[in-house]
C-alpha atoms as a PDB file:
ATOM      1  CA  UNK A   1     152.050 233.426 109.835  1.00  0.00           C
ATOM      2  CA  UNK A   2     150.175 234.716 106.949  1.00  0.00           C
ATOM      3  CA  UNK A   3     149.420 231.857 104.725  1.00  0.00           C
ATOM      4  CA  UNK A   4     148.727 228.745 105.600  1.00  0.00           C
ATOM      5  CA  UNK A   5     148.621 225.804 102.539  1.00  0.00           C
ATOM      6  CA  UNK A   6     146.515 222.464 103.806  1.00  0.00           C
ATOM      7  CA  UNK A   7     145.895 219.236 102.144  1.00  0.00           C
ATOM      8  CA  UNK A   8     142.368 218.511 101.608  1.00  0.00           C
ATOM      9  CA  UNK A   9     141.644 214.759 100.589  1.00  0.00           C
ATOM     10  CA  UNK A  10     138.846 214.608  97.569  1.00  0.00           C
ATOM     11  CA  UNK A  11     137.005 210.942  96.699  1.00  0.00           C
ATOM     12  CA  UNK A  12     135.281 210.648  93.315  1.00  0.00           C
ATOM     13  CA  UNK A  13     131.741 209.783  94.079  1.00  0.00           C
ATOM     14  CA  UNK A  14     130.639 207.721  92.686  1.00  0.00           C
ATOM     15  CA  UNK A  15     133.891 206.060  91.014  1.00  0.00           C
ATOM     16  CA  UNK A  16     134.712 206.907  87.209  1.00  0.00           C
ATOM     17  CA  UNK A  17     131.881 209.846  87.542  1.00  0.00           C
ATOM     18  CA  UNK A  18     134.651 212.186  87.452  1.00  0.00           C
ATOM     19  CA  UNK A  19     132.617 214.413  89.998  1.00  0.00           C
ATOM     20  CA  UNK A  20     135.242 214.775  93.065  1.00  0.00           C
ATOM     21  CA  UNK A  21     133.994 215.674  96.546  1.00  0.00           C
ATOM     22  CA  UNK A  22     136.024 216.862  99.281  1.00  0.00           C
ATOM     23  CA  UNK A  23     136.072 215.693 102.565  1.00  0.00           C
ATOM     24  CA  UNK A  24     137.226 218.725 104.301  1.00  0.00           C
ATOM     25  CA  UNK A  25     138.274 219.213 108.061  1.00  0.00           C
ATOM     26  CA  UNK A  26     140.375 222.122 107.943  1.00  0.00           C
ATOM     27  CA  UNK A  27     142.377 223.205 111.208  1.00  0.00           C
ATOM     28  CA  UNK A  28     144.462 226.428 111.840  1.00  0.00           C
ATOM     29  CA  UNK A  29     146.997 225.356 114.450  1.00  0.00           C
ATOM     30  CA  UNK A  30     146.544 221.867 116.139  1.00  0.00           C
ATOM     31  CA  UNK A  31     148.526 220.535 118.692  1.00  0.00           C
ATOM     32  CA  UNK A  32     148.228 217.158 119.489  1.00  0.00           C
ATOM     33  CA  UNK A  33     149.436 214.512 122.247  1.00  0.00           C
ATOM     34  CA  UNK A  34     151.256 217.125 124.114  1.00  0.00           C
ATOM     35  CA  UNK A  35     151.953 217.959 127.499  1.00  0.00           C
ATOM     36  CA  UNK A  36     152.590 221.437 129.615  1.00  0.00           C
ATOM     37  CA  UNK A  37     152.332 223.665 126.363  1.00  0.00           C
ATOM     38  CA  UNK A  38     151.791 227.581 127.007  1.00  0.00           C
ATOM     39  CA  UNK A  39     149.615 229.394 124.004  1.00  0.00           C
ATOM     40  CA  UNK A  40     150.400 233.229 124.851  1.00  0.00           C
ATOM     41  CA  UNK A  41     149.900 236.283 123.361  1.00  0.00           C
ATOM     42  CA  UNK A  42     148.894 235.351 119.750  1.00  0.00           C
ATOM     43  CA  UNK A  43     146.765 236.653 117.017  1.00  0.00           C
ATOM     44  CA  UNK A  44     145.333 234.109 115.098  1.00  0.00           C
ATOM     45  CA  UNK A  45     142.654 234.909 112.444  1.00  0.00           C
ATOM     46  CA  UNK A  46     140.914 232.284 110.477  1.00  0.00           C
ATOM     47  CA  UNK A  47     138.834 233.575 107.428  1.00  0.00           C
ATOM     48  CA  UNK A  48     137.732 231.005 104.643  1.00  0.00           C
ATOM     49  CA  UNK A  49     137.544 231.785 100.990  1.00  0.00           C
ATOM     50  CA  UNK A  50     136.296 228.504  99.404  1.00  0.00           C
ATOM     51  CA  UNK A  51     133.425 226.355 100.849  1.00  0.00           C
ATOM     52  CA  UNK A  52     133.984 222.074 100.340  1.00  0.00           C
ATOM     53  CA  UNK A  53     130.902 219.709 100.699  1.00  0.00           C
ATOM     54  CA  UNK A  54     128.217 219.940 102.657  1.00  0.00           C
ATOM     55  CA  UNK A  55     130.221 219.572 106.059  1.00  0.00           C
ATOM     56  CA  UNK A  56     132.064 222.223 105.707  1.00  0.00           C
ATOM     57  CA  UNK A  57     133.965 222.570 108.832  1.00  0.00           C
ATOM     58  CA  UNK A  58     136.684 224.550 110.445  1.00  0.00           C
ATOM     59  CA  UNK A  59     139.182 224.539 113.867  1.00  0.00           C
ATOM     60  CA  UNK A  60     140.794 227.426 114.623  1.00  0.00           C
ATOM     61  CA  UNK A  61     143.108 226.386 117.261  1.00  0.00           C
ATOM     62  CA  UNK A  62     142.753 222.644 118.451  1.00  0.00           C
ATOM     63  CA  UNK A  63     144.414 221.125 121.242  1.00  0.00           C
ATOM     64  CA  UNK A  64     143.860 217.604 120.977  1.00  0.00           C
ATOM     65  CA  UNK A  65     144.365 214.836 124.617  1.00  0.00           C
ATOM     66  CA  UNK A  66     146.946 217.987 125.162  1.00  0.00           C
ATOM     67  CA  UNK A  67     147.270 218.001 129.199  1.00  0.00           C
ATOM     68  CA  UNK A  68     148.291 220.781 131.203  1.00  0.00           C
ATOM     69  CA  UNK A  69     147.638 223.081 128.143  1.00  0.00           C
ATOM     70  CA  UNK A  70     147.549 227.108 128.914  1.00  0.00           C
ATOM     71  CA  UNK A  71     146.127 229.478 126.575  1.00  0.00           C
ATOM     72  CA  UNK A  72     146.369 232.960 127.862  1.00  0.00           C
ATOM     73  CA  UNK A  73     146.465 236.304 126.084  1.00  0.00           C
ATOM     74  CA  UNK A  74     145.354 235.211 122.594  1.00  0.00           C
ATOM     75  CA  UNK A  75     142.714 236.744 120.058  1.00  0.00           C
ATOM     76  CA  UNK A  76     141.460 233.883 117.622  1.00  0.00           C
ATOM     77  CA  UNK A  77     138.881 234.707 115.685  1.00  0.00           C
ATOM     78  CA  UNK A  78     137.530 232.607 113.185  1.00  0.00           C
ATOM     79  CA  UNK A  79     135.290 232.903 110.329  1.00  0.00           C
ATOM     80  CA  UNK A  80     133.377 229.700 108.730  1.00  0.00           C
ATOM     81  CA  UNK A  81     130.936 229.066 105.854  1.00  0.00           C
ATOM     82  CA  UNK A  82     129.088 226.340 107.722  1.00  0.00           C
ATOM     83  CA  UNK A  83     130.570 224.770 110.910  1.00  0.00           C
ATOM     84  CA  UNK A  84     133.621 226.846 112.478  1.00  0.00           C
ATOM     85  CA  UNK A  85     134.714 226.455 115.651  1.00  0.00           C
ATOM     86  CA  UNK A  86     137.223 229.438 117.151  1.00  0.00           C
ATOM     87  CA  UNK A  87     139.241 226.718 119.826  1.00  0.00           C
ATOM     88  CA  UNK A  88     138.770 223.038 120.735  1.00  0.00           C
ATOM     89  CA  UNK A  89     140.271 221.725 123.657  1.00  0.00           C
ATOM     90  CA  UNK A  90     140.504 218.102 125.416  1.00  0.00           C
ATOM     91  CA  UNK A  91     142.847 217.527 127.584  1.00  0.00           C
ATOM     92  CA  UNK A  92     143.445 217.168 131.885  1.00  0.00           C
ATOM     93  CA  UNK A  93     144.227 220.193 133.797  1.00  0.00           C
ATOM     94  CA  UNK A  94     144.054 222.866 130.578  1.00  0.00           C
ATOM     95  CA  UNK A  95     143.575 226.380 131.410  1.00  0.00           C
ATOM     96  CA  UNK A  96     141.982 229.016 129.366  1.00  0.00           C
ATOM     97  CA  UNK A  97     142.675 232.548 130.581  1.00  0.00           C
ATOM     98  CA  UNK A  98     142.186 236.382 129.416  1.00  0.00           C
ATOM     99  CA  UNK A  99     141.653 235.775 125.714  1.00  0.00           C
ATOM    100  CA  UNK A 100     138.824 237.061 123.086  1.00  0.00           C
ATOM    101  CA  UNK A 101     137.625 234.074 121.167  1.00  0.00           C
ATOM    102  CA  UNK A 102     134.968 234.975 118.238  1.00  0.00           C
ATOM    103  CA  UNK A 103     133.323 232.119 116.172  1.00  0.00           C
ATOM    104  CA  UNK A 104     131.108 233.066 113.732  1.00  0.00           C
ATOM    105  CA  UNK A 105     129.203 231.451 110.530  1.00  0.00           C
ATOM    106  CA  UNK A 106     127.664 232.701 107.825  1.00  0.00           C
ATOM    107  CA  UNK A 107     124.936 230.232 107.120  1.00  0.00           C
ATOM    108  CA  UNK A 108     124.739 227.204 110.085  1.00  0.00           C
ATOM    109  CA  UNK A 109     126.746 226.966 112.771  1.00  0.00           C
ATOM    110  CA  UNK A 110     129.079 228.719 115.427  1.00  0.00           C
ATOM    111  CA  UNK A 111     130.959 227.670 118.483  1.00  0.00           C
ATOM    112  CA  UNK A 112     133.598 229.582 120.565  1.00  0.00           C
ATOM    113  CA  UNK A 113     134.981 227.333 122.631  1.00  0.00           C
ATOM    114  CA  UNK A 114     134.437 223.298 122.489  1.00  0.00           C
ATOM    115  CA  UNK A 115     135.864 221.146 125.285  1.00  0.00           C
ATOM    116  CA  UNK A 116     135.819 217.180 124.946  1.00  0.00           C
ATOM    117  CA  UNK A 117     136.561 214.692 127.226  1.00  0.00           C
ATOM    118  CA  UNK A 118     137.620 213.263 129.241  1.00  0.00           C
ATOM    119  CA  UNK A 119     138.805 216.103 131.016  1.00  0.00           C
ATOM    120  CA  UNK A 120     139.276 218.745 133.426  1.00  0.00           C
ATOM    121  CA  UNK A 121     140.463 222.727 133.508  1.00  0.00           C
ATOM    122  CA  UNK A 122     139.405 225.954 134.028  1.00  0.00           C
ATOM    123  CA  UNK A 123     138.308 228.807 131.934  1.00  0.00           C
ATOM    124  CA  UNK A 124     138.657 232.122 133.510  1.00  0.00           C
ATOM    125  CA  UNK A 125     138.921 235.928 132.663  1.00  0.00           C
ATOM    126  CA  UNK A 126     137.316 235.647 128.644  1.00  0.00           C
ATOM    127  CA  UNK A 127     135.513 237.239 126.296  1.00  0.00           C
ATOM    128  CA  UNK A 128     133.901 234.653 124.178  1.00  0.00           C
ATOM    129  CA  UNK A 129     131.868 235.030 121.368  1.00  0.00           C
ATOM    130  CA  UNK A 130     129.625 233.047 118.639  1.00  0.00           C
ATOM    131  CA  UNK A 131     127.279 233.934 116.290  1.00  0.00           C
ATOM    132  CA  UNK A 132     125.671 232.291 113.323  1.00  0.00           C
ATOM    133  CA  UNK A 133     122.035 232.735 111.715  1.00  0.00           C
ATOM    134  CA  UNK A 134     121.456 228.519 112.846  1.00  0.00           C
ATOM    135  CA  UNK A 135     123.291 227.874 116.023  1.00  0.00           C
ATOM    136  CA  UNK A 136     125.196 229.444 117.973  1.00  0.00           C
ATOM    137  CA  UNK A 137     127.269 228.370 121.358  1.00  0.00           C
ATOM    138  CA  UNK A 138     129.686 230.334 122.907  1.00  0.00           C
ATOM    139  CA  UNK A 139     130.861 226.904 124.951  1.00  0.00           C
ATOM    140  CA  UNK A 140     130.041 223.955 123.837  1.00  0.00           C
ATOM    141  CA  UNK A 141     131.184 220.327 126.526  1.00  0.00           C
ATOM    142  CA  UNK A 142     130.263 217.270 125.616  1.00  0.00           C
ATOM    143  CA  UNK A 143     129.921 216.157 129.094  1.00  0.00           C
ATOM    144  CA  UNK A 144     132.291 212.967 128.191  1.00  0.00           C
ATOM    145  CA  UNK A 145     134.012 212.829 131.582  1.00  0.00           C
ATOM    146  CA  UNK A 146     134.644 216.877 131.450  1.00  0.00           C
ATOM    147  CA  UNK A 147     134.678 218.832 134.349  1.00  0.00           C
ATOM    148  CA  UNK A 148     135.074 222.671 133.825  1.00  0.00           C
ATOM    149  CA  UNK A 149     135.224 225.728 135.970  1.00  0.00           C
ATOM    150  CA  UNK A 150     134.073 229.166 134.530  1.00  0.00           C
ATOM    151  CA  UNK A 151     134.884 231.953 136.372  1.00  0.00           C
ATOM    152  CA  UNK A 152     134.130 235.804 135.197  1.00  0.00           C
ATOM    153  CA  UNK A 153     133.834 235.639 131.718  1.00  0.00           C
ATOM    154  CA  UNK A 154     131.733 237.602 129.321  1.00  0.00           C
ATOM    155  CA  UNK A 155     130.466 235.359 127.462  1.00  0.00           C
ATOM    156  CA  UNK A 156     127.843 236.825 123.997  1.00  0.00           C
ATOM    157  CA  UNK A 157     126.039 234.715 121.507  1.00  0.00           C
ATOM    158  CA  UNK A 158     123.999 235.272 118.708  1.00  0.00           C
ATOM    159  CA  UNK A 159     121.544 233.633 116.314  1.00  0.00           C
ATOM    160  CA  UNK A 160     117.987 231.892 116.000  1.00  0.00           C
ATOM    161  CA  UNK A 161     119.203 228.443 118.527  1.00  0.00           C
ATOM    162  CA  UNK A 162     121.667 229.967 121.100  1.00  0.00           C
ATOM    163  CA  UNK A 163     123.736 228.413 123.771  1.00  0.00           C
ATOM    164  CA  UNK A 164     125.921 230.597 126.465  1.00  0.00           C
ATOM    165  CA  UNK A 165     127.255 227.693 128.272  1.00  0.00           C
ATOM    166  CA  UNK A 166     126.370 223.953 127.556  1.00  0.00           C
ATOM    167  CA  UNK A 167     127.798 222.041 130.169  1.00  0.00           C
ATOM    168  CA  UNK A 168     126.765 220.307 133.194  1.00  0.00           C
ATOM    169  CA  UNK A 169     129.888 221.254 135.153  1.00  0.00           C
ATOM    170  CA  UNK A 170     128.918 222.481 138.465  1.00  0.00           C
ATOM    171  CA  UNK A 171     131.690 225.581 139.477  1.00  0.00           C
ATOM    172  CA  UNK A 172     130.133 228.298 137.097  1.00  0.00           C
ATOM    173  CA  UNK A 173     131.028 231.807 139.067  1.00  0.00           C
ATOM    174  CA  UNK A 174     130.520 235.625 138.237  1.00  0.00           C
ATOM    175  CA  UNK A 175     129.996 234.669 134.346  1.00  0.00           C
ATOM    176  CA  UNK A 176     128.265 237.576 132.391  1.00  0.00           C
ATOM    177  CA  UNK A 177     125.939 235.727 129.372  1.00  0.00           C
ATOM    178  CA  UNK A 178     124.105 238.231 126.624  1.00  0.00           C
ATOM    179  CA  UNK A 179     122.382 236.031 124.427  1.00  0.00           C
ATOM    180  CA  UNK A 180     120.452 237.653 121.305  1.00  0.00           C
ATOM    181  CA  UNK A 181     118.327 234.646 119.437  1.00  0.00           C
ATOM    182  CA  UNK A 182     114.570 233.256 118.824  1.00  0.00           C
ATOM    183  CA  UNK A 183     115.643 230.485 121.714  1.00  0.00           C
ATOM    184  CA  UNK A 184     118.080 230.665 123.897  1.00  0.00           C
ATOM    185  CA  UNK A 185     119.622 229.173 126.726  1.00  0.00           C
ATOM    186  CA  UNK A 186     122.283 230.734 128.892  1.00  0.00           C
ATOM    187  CA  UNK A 187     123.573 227.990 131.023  1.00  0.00           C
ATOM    188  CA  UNK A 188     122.662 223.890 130.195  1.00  0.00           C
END
């Protein structure tokens, strides 16, 4: 897939000012309400060319109250103007295995890998990677009900506010964090 054409709603703010504003949420590949779905062995490269409001905001790959979701074997890397995010996940029993995820922004904010709840899975064998010149986390949970395992991944981040893992899960195993920033955090 090469080119991908999205519908991006503009409002006119304030009414007959003829200044339009978009409202823009753009997503690369989302699956939604889905069940036992295998993600394997894609490229998928995300790159904007255009920047819409002040929100700005990108998803790479989402997979949205998607249970028993497996995403093994990818490369996504995506590229944002103010708030990208390389793969969102919420869903039960999801597993995340042997990919390299890169988020990175070129003015605010970067995250790799977002999980929202409620939920459960397990994140294993990765390289993840964010970086932005704001703030930057590699994996970013919400702690809504979520309950995540992270075994042996390599997990690099880099900016001025940097995150390696933000979660409060409690199975975090053999995890190698490099974090390059002003502050930085490696596990929350």
């Amino acid at each position: 897939l090469s080119l991908v054409s999205a519908y991006v709603p503009w409002v006119e703010e304030p009414e007959g000012s003829d200044n339009w504003v978009s409202q823009a949420v753009s997503e690369g590949i989302v699956v939604s309400y889905s069940r036992d779905i295998d993600f394997e062995d894609n490229i998928v490269v995300i790159n904007y060319n255009d920047v819409s409001g002040s929100y700005d905001t990108i998803y790479g790959v989402s997979f949205r109250n998607s249970d028993n979701a497996r995403i093994t074997g990818n490369i996504i890397s995506a590229m944002g103007h103010n708030y990208i995010y390389a793969l969102y996940v919420c869903g039960n029993e999801f597993g995340i295995y042997d990919n390299e995820i890169t988020a990175e922004s070129d003015i605010n904010y970067a995250c790799a890998i977002n999980v929202e709840g409620p939920g459960y899975g397990l994140i294993e064998y990765n390289n993840i990677h964010a970086k932005a010149p704001s703030s930057a986390y590699a994996v970013y949970s919400n702690n809504n009900e979520v309950t995540v395992s992270y075994v042996s991944n390599t997990i690099t981040a880099e900016g001025f506010f940097i995150f390696g893992i933000y979660d409060y899960s409690e199975e975090i195993i053999d995890n190698t964090i490099t974090l390059t920033g002003n502050y930085t955090v490696g596990i929350v």
